[in-house]
PDB file of N, CA and C in Angstrom:
ATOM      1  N   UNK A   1      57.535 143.812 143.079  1.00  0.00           N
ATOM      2  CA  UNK A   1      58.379 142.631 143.243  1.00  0.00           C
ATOM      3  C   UNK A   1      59.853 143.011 143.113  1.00  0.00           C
ATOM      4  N   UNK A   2      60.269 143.781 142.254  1.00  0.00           N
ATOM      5  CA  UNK A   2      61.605 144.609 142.373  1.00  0.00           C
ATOM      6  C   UNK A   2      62.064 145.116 143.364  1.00  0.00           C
ATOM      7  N   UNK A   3      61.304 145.820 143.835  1.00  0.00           N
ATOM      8  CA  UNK A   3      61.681 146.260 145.678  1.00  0.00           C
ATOM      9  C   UNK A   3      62.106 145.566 146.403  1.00  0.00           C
ATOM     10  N   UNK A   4      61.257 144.680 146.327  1.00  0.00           N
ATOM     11  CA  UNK A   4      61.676 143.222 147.285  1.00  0.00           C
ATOM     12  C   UNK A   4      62.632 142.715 146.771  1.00  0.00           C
ATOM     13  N   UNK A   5      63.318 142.381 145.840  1.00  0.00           N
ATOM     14  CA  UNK A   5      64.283 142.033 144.960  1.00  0.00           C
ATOM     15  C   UNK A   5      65.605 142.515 145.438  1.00  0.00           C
ATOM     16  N   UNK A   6      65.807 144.187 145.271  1.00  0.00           N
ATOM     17  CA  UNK A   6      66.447 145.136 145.935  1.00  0.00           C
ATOM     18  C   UNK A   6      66.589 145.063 147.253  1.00  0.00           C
ATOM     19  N   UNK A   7      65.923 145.257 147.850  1.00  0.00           N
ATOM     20  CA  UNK A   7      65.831 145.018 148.944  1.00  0.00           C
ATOM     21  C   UNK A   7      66.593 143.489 150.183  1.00  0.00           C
ATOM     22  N   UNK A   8      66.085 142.624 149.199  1.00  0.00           N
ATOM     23  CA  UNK A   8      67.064 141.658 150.030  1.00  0.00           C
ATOM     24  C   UNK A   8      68.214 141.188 149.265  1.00  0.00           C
ATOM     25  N   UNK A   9      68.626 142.079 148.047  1.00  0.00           N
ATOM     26  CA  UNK A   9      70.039 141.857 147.519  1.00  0.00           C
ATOM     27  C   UNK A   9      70.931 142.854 148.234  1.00  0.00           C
ATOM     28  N   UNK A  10      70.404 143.945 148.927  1.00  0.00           N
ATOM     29  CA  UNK A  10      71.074 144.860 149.557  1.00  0.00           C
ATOM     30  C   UNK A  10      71.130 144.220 150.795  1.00  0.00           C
ATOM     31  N   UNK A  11      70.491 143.742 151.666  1.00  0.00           N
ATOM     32  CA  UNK A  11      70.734 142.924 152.521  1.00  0.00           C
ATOM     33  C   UNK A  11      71.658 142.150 152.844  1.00  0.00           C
ATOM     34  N   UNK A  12      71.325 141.164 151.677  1.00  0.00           N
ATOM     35  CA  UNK A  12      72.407 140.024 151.548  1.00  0.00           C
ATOM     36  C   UNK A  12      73.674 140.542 151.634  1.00  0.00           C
ATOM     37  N   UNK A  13      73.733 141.526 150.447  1.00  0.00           N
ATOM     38  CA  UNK A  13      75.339 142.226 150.532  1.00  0.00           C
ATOM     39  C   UNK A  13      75.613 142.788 151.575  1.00  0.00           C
ATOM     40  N   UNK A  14      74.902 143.427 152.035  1.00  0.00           N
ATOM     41  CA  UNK A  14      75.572 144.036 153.743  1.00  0.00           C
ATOM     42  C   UNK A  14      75.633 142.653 154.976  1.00  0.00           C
ATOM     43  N   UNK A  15      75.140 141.733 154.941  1.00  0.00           N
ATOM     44  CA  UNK A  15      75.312 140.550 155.863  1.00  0.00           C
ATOM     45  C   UNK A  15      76.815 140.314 154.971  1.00  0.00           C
ATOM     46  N   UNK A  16      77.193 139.986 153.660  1.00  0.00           N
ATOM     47  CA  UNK A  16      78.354 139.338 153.641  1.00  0.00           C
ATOM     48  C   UNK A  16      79.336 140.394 153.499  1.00  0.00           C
ATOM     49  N   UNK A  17      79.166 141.103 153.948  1.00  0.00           N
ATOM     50  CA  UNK A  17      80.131 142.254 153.655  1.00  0.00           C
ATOM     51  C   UNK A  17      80.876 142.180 155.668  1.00  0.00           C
ATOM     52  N   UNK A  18      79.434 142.295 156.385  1.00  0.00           N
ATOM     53  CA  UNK A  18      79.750 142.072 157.673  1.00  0.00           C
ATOM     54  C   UNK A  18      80.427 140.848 158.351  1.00  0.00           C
ATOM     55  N   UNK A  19      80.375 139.815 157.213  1.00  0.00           N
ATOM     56  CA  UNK A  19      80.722 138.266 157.911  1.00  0.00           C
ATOM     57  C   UNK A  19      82.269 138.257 157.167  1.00  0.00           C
ATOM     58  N   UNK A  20      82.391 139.313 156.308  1.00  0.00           N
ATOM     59  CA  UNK A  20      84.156 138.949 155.396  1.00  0.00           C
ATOM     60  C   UNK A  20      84.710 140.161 156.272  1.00  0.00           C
ATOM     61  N   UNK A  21      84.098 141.017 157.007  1.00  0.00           N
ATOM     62  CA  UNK A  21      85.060 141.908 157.665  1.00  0.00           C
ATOM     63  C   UNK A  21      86.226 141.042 158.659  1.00  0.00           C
ATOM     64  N   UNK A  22      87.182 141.853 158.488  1.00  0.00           N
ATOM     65  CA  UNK A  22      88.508 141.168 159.696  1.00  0.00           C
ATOM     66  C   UNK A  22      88.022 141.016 160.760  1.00  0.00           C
ATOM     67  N   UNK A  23      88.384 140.467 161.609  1.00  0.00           N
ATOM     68  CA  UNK A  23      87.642 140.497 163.091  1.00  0.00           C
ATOM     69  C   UNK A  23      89.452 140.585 163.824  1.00  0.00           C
ATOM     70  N   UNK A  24      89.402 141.912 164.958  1.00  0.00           N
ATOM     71  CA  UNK A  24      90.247 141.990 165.296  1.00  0.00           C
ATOM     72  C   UNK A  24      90.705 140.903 166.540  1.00  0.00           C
ATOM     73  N   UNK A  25      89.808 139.884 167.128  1.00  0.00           N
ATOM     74  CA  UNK A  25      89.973 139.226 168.186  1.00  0.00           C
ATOM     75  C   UNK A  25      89.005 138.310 167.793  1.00  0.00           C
ATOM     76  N   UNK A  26      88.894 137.039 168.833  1.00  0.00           N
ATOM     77  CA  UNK A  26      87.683 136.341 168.714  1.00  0.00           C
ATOM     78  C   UNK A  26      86.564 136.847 169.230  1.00  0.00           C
ATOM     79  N   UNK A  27      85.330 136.522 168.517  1.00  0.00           N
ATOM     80  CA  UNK A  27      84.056 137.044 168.717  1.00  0.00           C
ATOM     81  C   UNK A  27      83.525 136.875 169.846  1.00  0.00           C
ATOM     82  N   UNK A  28      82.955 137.977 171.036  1.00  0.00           N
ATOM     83  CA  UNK A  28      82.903 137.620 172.510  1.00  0.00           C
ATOM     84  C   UNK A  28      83.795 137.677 173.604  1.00  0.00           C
ATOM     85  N   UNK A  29      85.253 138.000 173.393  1.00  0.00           N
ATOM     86  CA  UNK A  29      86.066 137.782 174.118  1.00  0.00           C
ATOM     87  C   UNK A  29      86.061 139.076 175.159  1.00  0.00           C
ATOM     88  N   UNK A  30      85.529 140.088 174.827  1.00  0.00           N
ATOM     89  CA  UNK A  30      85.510 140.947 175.736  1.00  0.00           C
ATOM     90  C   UNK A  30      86.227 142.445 175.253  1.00  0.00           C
ATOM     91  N   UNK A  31      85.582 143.626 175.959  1.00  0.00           N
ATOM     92  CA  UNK A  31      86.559 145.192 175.333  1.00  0.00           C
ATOM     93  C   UNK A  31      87.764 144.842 175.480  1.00  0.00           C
ATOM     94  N   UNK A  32      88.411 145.704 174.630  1.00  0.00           N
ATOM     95  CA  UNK A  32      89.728 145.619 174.667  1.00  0.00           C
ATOM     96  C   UNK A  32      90.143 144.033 174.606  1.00  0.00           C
ATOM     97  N   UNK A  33      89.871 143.377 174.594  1.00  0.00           N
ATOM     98  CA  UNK A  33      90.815 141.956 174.102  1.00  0.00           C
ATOM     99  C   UNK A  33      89.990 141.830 172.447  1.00  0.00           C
ATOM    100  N   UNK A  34      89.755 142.658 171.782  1.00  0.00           N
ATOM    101  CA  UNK A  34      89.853 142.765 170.257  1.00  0.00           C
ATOM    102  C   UNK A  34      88.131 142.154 169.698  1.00  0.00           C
ATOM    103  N   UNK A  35      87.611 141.726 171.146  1.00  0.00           N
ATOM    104  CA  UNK A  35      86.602 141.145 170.042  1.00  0.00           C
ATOM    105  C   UNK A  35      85.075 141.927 170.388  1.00  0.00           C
ATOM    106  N   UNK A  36      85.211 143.038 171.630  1.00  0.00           N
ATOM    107  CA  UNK A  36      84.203 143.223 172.474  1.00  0.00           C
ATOM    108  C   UNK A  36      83.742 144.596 171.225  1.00  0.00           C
ATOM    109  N   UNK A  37      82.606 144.956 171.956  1.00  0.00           N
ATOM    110  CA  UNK A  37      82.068 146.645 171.417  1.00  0.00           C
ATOM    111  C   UNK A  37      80.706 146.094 170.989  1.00  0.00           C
ATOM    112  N   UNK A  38      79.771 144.895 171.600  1.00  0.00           N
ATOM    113  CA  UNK A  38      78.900 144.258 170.928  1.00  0.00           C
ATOM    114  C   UNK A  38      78.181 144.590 171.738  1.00  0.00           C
ATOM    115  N   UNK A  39      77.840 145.256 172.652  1.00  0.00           N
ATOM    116  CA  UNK A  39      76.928 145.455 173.974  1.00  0.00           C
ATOM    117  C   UNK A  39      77.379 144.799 175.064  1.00  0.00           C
ATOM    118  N   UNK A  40      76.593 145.244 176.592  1.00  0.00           N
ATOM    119  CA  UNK A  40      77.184 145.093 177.401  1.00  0.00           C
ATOM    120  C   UNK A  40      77.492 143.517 177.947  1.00  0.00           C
ATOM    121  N   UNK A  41      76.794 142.694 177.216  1.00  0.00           N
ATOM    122  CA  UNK A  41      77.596 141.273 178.061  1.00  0.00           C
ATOM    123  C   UNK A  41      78.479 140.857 177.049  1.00  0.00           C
ATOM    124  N   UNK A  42      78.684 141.622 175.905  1.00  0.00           N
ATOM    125  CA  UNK A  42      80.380 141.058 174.758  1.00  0.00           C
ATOM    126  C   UNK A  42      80.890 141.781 175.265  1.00  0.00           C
ATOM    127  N   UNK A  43      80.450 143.323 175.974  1.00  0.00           N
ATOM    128  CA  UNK A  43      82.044 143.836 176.538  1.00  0.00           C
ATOM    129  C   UNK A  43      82.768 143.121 177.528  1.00  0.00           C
ATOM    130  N   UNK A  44      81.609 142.366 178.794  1.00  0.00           N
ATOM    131  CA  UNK A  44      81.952 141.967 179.933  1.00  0.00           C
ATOM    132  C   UNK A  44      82.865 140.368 179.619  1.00  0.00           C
ATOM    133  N   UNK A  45      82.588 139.940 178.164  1.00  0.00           N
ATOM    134  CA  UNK A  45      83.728 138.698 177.424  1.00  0.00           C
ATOM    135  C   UNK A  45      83.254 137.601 178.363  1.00  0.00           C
ATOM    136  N   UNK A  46      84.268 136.457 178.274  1.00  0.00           N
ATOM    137  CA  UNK A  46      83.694 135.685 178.909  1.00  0.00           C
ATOM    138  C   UNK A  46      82.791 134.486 178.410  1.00  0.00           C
ATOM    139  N   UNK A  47      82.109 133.400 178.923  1.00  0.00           N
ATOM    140  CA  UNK A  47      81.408 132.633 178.365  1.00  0.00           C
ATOM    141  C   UNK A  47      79.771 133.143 177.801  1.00  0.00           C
ATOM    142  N   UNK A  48      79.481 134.385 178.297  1.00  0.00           N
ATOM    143  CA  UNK A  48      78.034 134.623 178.329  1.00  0.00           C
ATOM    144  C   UNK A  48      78.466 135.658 176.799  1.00  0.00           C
ATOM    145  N   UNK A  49      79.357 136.404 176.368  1.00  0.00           N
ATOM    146  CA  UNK A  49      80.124 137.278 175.541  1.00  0.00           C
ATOM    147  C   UNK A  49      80.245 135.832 174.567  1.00  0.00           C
ATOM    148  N   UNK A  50      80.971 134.911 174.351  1.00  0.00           N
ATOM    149  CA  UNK A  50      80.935 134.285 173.754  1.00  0.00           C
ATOM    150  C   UNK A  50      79.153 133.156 173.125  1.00  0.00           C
ATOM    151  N   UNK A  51      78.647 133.298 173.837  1.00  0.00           N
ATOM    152  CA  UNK A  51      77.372 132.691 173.538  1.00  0.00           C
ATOM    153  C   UNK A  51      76.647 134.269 173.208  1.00  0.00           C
ATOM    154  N   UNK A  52      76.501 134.820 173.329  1.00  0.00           N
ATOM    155  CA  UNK A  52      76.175 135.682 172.729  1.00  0.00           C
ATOM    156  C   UNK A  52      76.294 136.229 171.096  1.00  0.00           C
ATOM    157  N   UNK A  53      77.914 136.259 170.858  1.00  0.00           N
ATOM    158  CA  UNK A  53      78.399 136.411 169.718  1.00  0.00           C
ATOM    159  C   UNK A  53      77.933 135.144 168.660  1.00  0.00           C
ATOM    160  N   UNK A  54      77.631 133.899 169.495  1.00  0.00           N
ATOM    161  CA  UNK A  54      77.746 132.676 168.458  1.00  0.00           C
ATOM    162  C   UNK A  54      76.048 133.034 168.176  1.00  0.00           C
ATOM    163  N   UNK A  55      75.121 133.273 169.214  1.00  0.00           N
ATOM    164  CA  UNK A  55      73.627 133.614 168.491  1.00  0.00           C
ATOM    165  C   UNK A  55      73.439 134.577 167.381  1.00  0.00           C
ATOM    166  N   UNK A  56      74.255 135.296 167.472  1.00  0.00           N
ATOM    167  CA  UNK A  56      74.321 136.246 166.694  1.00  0.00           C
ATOM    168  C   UNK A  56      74.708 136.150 165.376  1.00  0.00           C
ATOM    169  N   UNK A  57      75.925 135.580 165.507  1.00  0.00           N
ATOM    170  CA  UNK A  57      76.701 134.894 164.075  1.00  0.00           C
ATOM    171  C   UNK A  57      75.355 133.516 162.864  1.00  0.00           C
ATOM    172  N   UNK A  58      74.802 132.687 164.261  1.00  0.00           N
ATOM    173  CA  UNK A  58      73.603 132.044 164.114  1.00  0.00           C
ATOM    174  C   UNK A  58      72.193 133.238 163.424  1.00  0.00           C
ATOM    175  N   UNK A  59      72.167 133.566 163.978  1.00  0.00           N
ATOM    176  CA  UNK A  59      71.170 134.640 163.572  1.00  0.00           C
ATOM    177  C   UNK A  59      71.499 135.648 162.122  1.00  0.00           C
ATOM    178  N   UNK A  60      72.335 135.502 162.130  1.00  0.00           N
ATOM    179  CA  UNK A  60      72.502 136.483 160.340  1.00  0.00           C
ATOM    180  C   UNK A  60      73.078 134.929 159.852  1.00  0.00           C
ATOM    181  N   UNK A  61      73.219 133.697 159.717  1.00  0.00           N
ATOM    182  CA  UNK A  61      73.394 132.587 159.108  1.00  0.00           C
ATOM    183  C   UNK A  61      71.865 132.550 158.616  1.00  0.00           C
ATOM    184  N   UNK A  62      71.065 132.768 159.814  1.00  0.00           N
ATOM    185  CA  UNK A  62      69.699 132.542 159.626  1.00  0.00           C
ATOM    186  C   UNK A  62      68.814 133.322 158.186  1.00  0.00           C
ATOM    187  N   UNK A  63      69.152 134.942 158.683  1.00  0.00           N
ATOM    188  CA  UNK A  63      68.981 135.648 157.748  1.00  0.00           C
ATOM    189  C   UNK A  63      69.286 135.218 156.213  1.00  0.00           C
ATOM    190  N   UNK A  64      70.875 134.698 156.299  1.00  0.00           N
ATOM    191  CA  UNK A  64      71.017 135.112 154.861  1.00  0.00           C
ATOM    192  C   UNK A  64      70.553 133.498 154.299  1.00  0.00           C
ATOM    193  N   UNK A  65      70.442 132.571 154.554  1.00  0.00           N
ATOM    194  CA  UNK A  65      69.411 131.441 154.593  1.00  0.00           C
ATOM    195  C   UNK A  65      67.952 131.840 154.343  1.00  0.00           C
ATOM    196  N   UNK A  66      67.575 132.883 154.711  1.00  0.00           N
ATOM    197  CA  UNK A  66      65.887 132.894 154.198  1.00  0.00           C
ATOM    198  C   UNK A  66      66.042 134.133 153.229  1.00  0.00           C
ATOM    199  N   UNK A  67      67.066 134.730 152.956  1.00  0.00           N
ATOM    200  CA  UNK A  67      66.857 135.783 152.116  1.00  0.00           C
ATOM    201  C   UNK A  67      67.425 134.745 150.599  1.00  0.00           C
ATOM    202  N   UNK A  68      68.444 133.769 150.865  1.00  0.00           N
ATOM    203  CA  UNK A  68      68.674 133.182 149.537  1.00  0.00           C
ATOM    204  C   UNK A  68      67.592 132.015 148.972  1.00  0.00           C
ATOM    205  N   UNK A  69      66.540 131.573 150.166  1.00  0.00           N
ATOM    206  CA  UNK A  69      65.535 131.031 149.826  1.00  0.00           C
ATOM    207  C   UNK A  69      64.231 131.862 149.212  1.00  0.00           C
ATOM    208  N   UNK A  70      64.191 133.416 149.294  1.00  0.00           N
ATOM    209  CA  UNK A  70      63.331 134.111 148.479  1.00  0.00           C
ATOM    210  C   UNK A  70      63.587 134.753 147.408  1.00  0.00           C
ATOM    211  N   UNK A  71      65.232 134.826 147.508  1.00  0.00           N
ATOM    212  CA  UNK A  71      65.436 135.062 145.976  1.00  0.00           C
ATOM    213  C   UNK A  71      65.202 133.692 145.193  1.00  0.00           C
ATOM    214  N   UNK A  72      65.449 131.963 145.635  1.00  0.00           N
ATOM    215  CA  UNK A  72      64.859 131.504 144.800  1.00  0.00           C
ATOM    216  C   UNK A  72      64.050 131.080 144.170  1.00  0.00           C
ATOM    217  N   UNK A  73      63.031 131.397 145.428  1.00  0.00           N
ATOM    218  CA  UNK A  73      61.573 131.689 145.026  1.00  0.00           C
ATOM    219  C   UNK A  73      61.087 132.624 143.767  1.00  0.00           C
ATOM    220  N   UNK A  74      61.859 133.829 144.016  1.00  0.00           N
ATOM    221  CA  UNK A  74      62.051 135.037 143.272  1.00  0.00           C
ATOM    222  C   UNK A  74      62.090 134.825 141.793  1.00  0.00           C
ATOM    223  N   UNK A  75      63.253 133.890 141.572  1.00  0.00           N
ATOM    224  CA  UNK A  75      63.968 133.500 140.226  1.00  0.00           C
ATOM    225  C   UNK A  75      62.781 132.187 139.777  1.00  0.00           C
ATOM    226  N   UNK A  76      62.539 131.328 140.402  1.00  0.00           N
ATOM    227  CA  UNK A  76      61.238 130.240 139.934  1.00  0.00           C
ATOM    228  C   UNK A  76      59.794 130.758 139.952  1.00  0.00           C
ATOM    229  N   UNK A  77      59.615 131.913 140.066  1.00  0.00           N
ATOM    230  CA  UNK A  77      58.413 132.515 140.070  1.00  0.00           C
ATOM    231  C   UNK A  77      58.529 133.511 138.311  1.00  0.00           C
ATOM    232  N   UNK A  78      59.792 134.138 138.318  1.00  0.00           N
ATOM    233  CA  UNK A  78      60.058 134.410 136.901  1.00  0.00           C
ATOM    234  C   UNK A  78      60.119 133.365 135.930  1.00  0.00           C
ATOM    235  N   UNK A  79      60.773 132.385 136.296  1.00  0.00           N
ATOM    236  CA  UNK A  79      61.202 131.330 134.898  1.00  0.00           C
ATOM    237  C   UNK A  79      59.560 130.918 134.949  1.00  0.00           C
ATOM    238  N   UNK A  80      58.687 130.265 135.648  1.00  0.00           N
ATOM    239  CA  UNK A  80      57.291 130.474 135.596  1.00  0.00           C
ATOM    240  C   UNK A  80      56.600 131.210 135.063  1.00  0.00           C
ATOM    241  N   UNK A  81      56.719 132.219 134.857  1.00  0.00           N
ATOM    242  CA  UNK A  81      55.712 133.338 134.458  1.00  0.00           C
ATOM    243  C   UNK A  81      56.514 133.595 133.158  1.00  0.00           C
ATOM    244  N   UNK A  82      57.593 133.303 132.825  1.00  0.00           N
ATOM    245  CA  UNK A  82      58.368 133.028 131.451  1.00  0.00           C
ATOM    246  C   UNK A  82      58.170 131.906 130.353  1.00  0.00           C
ATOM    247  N   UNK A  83      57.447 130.705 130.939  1.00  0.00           N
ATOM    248  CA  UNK A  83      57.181 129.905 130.036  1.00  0.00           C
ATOM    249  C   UNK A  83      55.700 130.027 129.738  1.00  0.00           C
ATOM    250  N   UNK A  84      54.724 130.492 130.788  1.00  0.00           N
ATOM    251  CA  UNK A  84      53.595 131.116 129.909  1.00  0.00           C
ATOM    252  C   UNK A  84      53.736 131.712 129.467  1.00  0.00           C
ATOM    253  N   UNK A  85      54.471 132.797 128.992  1.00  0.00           N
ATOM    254  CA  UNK A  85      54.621 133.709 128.171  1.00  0.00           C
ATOM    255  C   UNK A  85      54.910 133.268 127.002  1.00  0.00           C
ATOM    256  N   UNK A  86      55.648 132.227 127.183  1.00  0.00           N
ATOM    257  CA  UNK A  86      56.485 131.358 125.840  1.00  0.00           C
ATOM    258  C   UNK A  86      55.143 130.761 125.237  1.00  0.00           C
ATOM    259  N   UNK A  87      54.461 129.661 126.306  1.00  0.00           N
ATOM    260  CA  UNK A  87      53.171 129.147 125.769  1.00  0.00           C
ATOM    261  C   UNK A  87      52.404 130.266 125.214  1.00  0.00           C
ATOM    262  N   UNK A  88      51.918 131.249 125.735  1.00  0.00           N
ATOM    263  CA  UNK A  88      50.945 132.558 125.113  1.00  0.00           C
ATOM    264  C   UNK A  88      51.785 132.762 123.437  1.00  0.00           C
ATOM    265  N   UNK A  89      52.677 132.476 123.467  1.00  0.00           N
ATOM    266  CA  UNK A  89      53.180 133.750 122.305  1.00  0.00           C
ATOM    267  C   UNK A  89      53.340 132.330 120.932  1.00  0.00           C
ATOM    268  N   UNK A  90      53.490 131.520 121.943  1.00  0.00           N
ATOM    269  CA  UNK A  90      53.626 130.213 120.810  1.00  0.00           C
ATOM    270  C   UNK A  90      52.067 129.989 120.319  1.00  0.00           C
ATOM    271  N   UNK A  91      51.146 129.895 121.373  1.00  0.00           N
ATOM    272  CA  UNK A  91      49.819 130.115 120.575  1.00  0.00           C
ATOM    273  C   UNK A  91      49.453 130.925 119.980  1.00  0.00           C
ATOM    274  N   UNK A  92      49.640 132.063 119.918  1.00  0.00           N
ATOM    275  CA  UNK A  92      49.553 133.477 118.765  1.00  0.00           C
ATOM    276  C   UNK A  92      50.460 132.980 117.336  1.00  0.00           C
ATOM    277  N   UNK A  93      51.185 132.688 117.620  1.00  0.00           N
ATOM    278  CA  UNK A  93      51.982 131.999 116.449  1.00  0.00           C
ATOM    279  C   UNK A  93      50.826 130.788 115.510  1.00  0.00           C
ATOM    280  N   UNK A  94      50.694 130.336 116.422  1.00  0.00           N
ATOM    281  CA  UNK A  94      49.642 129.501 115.512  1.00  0.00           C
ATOM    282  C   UNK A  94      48.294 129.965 115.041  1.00  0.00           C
ATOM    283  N   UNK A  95      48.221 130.591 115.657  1.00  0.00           N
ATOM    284  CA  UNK A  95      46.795 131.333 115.298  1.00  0.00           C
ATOM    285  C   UNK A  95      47.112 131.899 113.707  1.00  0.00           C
ATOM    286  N   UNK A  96      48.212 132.341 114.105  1.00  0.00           N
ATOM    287  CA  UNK A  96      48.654 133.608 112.571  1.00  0.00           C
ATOM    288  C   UNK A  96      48.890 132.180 111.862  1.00  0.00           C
ATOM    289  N   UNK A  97      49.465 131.581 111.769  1.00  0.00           N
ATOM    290  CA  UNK A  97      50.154 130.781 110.797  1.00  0.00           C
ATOM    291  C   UNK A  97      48.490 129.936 110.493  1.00  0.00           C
ATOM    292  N   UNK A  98      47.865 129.698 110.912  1.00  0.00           N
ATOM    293  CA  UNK A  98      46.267 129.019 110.672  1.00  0.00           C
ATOM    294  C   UNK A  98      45.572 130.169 109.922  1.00  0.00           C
ATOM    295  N   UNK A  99      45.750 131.536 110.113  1.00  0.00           N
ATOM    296  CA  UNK A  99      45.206 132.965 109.029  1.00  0.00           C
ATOM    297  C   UNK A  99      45.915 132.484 107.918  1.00  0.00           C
ATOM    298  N   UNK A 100      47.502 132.822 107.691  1.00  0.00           N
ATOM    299  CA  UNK A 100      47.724 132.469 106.541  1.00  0.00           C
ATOM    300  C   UNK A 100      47.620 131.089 105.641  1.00  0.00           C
ATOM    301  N   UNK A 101      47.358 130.181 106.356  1.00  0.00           N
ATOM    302  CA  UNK A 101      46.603 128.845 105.766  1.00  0.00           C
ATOM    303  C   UNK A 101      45.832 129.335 105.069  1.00  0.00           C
ATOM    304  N   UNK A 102      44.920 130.028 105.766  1.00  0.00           N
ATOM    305  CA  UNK A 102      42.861 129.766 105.540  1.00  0.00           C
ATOM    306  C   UNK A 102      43.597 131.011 104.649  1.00  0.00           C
ATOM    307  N   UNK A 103      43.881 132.269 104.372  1.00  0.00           N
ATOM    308  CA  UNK A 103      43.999 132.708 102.928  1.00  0.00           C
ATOM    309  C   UNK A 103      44.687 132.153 101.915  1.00  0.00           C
ATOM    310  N   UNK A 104      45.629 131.459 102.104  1.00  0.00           N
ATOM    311  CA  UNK A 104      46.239 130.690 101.156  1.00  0.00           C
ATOM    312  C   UNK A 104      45.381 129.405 100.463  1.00  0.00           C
ATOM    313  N   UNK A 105      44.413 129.354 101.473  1.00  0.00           N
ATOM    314  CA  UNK A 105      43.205 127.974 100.858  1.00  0.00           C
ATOM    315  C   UNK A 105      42.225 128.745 100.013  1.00  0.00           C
ATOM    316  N   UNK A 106      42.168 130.318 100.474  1.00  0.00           N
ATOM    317  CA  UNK A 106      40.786 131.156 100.095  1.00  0.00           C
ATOM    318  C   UNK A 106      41.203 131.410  98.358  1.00  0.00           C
ATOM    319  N   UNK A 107      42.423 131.000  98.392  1.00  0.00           N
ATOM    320  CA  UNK A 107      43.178 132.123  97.282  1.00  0.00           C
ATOM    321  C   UNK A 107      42.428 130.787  95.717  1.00  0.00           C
TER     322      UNK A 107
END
């Protein structure tokens, strides 16, 4: 479960690392007018360069949308498995504290 953990925290950070980079032009506009180098229909700019760039931008929105929905899966699957633990350890508690009763009654 750590892997996976790792794994889409490294993710995440490289999607927002890619979405805070400068952008030298608008996204799609074509080589050389600052926004192209995205493959060949963002080099060719244009409306098809621009719909392109916006699926794309859509598409790691997407990503980091299902990667922050499994980390909170992630985190409610711990606090879960944290309060049985709490319940388990609170019943051991009583158990002991019911031993020292029953010798304190034996005495």
């Amino acid at each position: 479960m750590a892997r996976f953990l790792n794994s889409n925290i490294r993710k995440l950070l490289a999607t927002q690392i890619r979405m805070s980079s400068d952008q030298l032009g608008e996204l799609g506009k074509g080589a050389g007018k600052g926004g192209g180098g995205g493959g060949a229909v963002r080099q060719a700019g244009g409306a098809f360069g621009k719909k392109q760039a916006a699926e794309e931008e859509m598409y790691f929105k997407r990503k980091e949308q299902e990667q922050l929905a499994a980390l909170r899966r992630h985190h409610q699957d711990e606090i879960d498995h944290h309060k049985k633990e709490i319940e388990r350890l609170q019943q051991e508690i009583s158990r002991h504290e019911g031993k020292i009763r029953k010798l304190k009654h034996d005495d």
